[in-house]
PDB file of N, CA and C in Angstrom:
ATOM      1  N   UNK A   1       1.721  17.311  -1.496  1.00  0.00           N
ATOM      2  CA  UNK A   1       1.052  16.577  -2.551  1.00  0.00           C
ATOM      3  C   UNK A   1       1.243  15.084  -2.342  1.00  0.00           C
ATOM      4  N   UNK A   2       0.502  14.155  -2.903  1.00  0.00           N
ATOM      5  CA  UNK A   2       0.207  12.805  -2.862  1.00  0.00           C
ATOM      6  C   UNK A   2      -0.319  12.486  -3.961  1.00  0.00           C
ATOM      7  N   UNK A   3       0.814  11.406  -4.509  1.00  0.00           N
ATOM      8  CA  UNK A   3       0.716  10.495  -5.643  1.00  0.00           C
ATOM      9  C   UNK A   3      -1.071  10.180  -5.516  1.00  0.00           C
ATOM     10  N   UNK A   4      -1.152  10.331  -6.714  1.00  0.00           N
ATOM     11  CA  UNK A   4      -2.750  10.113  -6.772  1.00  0.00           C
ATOM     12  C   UNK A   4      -3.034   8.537  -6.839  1.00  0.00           C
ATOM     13  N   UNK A   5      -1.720   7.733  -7.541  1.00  0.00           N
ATOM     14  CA  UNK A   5      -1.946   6.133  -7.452  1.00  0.00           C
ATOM     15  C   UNK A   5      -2.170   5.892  -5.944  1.00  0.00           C
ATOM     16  N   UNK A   6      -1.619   6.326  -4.977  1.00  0.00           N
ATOM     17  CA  UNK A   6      -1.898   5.830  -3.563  1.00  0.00           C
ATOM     18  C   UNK A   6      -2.833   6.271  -3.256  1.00  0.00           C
ATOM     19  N   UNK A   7      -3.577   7.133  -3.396  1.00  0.00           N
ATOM     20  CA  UNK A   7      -5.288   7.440  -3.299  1.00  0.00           C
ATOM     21  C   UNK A   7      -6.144   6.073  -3.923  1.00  0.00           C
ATOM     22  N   UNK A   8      -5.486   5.724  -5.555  1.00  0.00           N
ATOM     23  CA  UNK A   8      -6.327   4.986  -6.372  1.00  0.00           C
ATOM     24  C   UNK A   8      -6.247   3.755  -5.377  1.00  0.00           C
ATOM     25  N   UNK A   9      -5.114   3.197  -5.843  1.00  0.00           N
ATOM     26  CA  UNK A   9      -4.844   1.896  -4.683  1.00  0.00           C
ATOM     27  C   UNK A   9      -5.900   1.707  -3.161  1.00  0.00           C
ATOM     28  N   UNK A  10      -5.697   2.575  -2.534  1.00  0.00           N
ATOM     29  CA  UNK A  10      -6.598   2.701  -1.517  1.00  0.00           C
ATOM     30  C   UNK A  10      -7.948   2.728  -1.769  1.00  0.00           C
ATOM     31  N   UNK A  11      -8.719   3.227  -2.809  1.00  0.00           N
ATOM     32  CA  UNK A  11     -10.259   3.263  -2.753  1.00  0.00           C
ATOM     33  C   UNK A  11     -10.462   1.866  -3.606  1.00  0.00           C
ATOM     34  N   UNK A  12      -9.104   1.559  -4.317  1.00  0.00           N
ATOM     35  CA  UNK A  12      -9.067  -0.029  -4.838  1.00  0.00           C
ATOM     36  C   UNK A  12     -10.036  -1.501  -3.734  1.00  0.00           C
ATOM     37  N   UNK A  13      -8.639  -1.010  -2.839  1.00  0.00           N
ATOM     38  CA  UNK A  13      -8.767  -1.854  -1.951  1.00  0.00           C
ATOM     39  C   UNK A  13     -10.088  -1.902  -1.053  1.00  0.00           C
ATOM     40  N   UNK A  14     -10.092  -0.524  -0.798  1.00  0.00           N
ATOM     41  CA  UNK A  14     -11.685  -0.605   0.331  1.00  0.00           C
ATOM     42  C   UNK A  14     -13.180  -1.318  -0.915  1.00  0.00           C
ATOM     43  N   UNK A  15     -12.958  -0.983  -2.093  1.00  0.00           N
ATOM     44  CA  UNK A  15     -13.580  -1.302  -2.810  1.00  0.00           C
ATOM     45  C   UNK A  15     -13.845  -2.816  -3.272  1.00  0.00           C
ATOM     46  N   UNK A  16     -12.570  -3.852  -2.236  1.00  0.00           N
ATOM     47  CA  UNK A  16     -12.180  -5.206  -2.797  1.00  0.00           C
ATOM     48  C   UNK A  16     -11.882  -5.261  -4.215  1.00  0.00           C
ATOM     49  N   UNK A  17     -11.398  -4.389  -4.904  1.00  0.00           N
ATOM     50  CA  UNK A  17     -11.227  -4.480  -6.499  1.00  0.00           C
ATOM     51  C   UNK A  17      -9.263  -4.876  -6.152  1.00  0.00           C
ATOM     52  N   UNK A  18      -8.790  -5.981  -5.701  1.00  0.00           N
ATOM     53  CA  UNK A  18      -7.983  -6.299  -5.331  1.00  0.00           C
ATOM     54  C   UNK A  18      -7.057  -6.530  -6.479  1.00  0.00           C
ATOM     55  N   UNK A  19      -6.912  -6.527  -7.725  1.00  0.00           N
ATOM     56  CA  UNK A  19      -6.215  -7.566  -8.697  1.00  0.00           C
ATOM     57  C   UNK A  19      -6.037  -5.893  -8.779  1.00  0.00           C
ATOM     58  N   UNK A  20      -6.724  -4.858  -8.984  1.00  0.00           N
ATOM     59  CA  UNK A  20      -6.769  -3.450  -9.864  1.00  0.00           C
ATOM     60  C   UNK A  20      -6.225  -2.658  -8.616  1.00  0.00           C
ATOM     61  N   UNK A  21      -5.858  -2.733  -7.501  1.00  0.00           N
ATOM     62  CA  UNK A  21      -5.314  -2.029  -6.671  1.00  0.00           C
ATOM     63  C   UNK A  21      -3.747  -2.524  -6.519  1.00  0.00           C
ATOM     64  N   UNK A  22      -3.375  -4.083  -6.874  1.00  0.00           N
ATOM     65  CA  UNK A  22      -2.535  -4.500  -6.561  1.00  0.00           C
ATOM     66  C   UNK A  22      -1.370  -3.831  -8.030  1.00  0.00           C
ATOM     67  N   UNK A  23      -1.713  -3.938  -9.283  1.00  0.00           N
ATOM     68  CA  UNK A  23      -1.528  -3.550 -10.722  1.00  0.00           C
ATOM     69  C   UNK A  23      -0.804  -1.764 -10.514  1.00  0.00           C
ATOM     70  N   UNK A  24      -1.720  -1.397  -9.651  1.00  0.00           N
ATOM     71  CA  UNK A  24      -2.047   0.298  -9.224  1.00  0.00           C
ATOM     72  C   UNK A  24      -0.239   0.322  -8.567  1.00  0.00           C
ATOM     73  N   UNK A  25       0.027  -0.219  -7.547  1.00  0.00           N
ATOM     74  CA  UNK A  25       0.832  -0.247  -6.561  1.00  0.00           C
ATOM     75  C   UNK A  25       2.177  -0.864  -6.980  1.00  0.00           C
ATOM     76  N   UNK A  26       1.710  -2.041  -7.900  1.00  0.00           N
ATOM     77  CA  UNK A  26       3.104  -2.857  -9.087  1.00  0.00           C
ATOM     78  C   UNK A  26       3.655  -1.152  -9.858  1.00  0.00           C
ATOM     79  N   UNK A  27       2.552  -0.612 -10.597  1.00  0.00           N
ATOM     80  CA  UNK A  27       3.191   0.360 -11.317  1.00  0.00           C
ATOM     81  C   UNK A  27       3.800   1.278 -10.796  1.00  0.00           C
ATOM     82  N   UNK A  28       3.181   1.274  -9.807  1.00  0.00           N
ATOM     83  CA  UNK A  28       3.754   2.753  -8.453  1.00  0.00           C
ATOM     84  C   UNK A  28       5.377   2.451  -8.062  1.00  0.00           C
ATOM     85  N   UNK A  29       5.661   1.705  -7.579  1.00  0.00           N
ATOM     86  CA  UNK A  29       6.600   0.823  -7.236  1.00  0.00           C
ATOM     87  C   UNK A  29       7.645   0.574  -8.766  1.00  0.00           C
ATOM     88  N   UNK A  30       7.400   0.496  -9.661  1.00  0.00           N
ATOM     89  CA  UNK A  30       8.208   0.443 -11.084  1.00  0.00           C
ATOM     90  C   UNK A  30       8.250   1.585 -10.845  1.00  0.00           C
ATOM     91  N   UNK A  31       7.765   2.553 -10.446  1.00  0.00           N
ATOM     92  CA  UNK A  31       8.345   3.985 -11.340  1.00  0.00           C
ATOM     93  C   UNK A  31       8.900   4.628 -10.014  1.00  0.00           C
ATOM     94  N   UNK A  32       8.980   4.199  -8.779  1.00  0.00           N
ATOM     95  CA  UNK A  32       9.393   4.832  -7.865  1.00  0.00           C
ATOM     96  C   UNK A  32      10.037   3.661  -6.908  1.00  0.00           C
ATOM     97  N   UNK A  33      10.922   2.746  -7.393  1.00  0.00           N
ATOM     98  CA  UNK A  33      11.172   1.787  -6.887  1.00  0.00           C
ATOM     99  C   UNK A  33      11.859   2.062  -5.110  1.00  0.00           C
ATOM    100  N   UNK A  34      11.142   0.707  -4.580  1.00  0.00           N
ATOM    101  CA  UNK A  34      11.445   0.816  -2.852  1.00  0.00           C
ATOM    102  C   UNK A  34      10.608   2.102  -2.141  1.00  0.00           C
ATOM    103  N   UNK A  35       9.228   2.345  -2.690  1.00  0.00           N
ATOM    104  CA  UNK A  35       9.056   3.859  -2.192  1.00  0.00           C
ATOM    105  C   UNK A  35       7.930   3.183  -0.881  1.00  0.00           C
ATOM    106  N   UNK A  36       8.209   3.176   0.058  1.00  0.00           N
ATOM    107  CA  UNK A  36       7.077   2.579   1.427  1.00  0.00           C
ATOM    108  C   UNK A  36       5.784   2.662   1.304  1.00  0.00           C
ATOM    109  N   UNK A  37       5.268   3.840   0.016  1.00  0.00           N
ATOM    110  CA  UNK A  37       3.639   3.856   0.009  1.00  0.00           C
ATOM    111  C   UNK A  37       2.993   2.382  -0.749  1.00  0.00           C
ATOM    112  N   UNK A  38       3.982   2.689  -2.012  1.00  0.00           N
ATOM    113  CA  UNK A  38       3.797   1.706  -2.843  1.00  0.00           C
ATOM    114  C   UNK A  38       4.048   0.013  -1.816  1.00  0.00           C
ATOM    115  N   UNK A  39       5.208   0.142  -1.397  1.00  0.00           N
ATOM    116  CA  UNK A  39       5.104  -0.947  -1.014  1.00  0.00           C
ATOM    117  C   UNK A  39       4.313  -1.494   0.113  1.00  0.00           C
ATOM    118  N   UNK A  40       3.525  -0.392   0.958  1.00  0.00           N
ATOM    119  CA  UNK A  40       2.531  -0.917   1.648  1.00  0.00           C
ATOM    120  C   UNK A  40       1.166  -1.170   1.183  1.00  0.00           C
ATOM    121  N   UNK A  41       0.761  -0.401  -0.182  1.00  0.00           N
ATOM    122  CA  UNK A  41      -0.467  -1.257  -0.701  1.00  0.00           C
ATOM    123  C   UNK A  41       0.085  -2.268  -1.428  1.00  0.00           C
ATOM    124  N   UNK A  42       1.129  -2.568  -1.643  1.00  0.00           N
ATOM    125  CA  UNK A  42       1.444  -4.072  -2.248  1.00  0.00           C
ATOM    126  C   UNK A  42       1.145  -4.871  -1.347  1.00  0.00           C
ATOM    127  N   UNK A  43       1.862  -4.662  -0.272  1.00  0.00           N
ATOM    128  CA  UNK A  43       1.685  -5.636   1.404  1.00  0.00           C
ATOM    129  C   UNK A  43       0.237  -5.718   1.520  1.00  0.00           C
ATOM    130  N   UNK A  44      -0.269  -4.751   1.529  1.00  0.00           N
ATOM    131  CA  UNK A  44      -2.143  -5.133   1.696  1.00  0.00           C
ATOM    132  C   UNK A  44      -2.553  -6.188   0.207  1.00  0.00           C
ATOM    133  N   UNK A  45      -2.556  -5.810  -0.452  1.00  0.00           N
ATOM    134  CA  UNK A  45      -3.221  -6.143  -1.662  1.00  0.00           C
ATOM    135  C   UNK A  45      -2.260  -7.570  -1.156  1.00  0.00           C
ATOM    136  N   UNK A  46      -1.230  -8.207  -1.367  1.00  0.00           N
ATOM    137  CA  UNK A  46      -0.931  -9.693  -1.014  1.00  0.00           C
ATOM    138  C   UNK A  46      -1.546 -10.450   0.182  1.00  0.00           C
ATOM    139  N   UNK A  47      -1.588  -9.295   1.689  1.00  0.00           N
ATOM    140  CA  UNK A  47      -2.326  -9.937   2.927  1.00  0.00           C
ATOM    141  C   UNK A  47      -3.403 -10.493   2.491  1.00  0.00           C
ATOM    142  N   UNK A  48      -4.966  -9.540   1.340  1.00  0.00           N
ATOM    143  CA  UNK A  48      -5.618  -9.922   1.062  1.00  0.00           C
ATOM    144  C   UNK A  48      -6.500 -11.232   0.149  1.00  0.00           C
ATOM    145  N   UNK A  49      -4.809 -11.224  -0.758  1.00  0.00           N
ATOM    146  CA  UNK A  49      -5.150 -12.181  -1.407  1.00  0.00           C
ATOM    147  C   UNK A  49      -4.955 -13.493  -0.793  1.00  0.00           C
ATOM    148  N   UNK A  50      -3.679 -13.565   0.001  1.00  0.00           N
ATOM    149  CA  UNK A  50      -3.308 -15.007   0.941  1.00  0.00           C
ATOM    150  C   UNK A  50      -2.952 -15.730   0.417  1.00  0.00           C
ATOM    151  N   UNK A  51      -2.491 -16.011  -0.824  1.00  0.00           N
ATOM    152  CA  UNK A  51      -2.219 -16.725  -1.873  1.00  0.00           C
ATOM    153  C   UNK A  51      -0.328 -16.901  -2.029  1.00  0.00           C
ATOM    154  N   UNK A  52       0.443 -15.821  -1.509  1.00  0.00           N
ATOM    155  CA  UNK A  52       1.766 -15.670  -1.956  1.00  0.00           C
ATOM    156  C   UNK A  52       2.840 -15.428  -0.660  1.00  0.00           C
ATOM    157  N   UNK A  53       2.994 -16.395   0.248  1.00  0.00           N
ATOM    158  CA  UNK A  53       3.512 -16.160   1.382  1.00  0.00           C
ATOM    159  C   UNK A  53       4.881 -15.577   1.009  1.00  0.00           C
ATOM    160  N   UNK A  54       5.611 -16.153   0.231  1.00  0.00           N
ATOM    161  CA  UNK A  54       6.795 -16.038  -0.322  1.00  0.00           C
ATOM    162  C   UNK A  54       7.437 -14.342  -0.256  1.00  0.00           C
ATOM    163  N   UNK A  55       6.382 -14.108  -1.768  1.00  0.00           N
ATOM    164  CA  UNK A  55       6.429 -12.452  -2.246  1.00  0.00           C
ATOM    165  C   UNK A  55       5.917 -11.780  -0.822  1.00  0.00           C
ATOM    166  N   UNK A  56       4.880 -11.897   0.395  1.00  0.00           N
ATOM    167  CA  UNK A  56       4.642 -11.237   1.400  1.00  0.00           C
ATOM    168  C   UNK A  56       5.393 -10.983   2.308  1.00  0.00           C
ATOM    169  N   UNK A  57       6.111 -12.689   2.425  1.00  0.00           N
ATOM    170  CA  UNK A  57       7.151 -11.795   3.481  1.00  0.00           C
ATOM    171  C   UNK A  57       8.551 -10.615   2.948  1.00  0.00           C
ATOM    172  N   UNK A  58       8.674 -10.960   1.696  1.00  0.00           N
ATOM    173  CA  UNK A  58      10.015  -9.968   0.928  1.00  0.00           C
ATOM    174  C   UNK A  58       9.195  -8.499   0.917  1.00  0.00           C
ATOM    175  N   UNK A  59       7.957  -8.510   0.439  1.00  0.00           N
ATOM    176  CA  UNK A  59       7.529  -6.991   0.861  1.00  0.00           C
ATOM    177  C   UNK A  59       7.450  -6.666   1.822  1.00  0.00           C
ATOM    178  N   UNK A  60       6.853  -7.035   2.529  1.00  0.00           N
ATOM    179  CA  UNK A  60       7.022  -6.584   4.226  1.00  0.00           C
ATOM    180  C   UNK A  60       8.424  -6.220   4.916  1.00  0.00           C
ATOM    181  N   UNK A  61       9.370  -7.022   4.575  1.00  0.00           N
ATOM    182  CA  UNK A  61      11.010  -6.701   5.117  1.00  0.00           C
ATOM    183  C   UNK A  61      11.188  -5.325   4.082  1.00  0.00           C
ATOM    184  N   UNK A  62      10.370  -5.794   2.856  1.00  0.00           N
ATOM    185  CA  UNK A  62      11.281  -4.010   2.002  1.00  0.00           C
ATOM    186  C   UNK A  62      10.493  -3.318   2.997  1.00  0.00           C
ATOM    187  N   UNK A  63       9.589  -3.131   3.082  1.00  0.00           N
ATOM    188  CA  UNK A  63       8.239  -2.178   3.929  1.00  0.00           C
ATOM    189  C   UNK A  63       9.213  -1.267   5.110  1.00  0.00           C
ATOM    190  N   UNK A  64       9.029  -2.650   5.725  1.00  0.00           N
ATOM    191  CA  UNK A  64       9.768  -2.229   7.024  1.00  0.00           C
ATOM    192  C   UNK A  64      11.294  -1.730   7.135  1.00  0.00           C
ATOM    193  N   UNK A  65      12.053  -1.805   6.267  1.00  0.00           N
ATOM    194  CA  UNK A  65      13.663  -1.289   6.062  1.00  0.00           C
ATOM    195  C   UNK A  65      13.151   0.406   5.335  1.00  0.00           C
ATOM    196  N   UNK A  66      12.631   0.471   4.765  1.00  0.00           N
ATOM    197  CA  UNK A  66      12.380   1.346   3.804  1.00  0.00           C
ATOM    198  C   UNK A  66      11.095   2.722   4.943  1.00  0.00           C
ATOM    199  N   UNK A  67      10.496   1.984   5.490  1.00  0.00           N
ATOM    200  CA  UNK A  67       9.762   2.853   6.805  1.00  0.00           C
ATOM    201  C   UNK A  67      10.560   3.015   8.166  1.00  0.00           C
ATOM    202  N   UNK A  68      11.661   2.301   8.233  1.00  0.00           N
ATOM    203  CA  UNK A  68      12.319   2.322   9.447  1.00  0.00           C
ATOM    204  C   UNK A  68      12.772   4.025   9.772  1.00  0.00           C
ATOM    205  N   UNK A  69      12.876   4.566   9.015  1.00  0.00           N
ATOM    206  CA  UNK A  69      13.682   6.089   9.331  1.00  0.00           C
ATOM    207  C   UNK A  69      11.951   7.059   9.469  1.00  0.00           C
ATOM    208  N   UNK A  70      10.801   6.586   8.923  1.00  0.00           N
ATOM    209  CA  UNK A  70       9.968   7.521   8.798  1.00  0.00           C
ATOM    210  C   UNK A  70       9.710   7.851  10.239  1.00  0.00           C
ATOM    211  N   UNK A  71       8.822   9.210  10.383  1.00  0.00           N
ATOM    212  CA  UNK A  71       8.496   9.589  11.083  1.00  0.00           C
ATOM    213  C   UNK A  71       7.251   9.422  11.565  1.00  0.00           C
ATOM    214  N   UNK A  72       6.504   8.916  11.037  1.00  0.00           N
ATOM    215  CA  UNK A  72       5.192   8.473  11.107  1.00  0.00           C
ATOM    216  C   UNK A  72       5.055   7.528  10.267  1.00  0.00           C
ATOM    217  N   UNK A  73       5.280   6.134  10.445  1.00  0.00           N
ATOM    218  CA  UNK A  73       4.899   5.105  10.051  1.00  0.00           C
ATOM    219  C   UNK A  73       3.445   4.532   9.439  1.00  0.00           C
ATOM    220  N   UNK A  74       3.477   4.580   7.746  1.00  0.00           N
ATOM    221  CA  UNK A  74       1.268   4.842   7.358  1.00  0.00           C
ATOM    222  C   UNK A  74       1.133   3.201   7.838  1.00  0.00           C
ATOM    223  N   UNK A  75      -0.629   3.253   7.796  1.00  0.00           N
ATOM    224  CA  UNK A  75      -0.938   2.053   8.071  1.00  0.00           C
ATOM    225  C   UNK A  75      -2.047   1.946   7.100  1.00  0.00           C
ATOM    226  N   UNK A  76      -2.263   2.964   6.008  1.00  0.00           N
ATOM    227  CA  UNK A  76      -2.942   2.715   4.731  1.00  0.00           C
ATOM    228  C   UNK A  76      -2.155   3.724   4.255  1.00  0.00           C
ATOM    229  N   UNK A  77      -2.334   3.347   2.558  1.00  0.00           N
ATOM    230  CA  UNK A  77      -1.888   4.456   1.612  1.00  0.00           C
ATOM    231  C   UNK A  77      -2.312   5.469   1.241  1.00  0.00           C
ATOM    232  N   UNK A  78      -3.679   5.741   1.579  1.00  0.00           N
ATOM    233  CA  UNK A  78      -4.145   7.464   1.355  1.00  0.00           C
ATOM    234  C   UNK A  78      -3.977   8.184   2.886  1.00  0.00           C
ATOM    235  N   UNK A  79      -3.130   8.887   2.820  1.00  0.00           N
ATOM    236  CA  UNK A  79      -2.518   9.452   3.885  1.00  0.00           C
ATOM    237  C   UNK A  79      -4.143  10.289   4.394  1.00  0.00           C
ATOM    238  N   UNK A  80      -4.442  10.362   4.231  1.00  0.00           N
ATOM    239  CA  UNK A  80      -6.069  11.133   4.398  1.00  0.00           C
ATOM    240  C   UNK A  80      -6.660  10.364   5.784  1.00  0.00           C
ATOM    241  N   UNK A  81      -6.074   9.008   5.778  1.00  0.00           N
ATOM    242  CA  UNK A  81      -6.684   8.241   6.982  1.00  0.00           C
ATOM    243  C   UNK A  81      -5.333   7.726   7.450  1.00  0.00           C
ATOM    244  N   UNK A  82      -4.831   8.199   9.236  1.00  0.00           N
ATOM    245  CA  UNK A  82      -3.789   7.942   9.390  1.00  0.00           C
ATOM    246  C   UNK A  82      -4.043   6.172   9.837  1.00  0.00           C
ATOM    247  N   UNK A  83      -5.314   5.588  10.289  1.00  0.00           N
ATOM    248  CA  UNK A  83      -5.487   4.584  10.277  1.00  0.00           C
ATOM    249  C   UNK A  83      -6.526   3.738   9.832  1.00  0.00           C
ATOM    250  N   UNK A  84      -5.981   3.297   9.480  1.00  0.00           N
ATOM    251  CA  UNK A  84      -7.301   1.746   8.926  1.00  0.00           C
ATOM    252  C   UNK A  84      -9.145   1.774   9.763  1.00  0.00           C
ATOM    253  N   UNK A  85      -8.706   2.412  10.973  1.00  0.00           N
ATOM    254  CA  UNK A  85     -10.393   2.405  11.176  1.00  0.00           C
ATOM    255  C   UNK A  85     -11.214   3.595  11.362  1.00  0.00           C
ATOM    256  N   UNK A  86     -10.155   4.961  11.012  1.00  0.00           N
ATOM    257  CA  UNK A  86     -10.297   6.278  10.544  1.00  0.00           C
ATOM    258  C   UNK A  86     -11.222   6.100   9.622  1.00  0.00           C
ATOM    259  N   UNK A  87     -12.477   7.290   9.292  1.00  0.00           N
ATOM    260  CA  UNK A  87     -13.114   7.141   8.061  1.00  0.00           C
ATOM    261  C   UNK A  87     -11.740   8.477   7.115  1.00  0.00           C
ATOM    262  N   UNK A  88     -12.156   8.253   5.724  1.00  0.00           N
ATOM    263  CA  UNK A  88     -11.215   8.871   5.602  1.00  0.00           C
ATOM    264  C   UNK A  88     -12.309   9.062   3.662  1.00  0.00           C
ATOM    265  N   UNK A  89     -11.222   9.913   2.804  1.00  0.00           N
ATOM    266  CA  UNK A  89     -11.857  10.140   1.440  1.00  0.00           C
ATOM    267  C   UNK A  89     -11.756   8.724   0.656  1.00  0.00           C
ATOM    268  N   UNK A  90     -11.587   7.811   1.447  1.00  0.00           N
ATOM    269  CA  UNK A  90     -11.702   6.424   0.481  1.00  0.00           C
ATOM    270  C   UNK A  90     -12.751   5.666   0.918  1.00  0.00           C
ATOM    271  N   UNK A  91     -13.328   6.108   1.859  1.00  0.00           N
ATOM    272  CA  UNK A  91     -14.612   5.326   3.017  1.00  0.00           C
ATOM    273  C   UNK A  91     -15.983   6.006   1.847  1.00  0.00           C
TER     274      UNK A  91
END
C-alpha cells in the first residue's frame, strides 16, 4: 500500500498546482516525520519554486540521510513511476 498523499502530491506537481502539492507533503511529513517520500515531494515542490535555497538544501541532506539505507532510491513520489520520464498514473 501507498500513502495516497504521495499519489496526491505527485499529480499536484505534474499538474504545476505547486503551493497544493507542497501543503500535501508539509502534512505528510507532520504526521510521519523524516519519512523520504514526504520529504522528496517537499524537495521537488522547493526545486520548483526556487525561491528557498536555505529550506532546499536542509531537505535534501534529510532526503538523502533518511534514503541512504533504501533499496531503491524514488525519484518521484508515486511509486507507480520509478522515474521522472516513466509515464506513470499521474501522467
Amino acid at each position: 500500500m501507498q500513502p495516497v498523499r504521495h499519489i496526491l502530491g505527485a499529480l499536484l506537481l505534474v499538474k504545476v498546482e505547486i503551493e497544493e502539492a507542497e501543503a500535501v507533503y508539509r502534512a505528510d511529513i507532520k504526521l510521519w516525520k523524516d519519512n523520504m517520500w514526504g520529504l522528496l515531494g517537499l524537495k521537488m515542490c522547493l526545486e520548483a519554486r526556487g525561491d528557498a535555497p536555505d529550506e532546499l538544501a536542509e531537505v535534501t541532506a534529510l532526503f538523502n540521510e533518511r534514503s541512504s539505507r533504501a533499496d531503491v532510491v524514488p525519484s518521484v513520489t508515486c511509486f507507480c513511476a520509478q522515474t521522472k520520464d516513466e509515464p506513470s498514473c499521474c501522467d
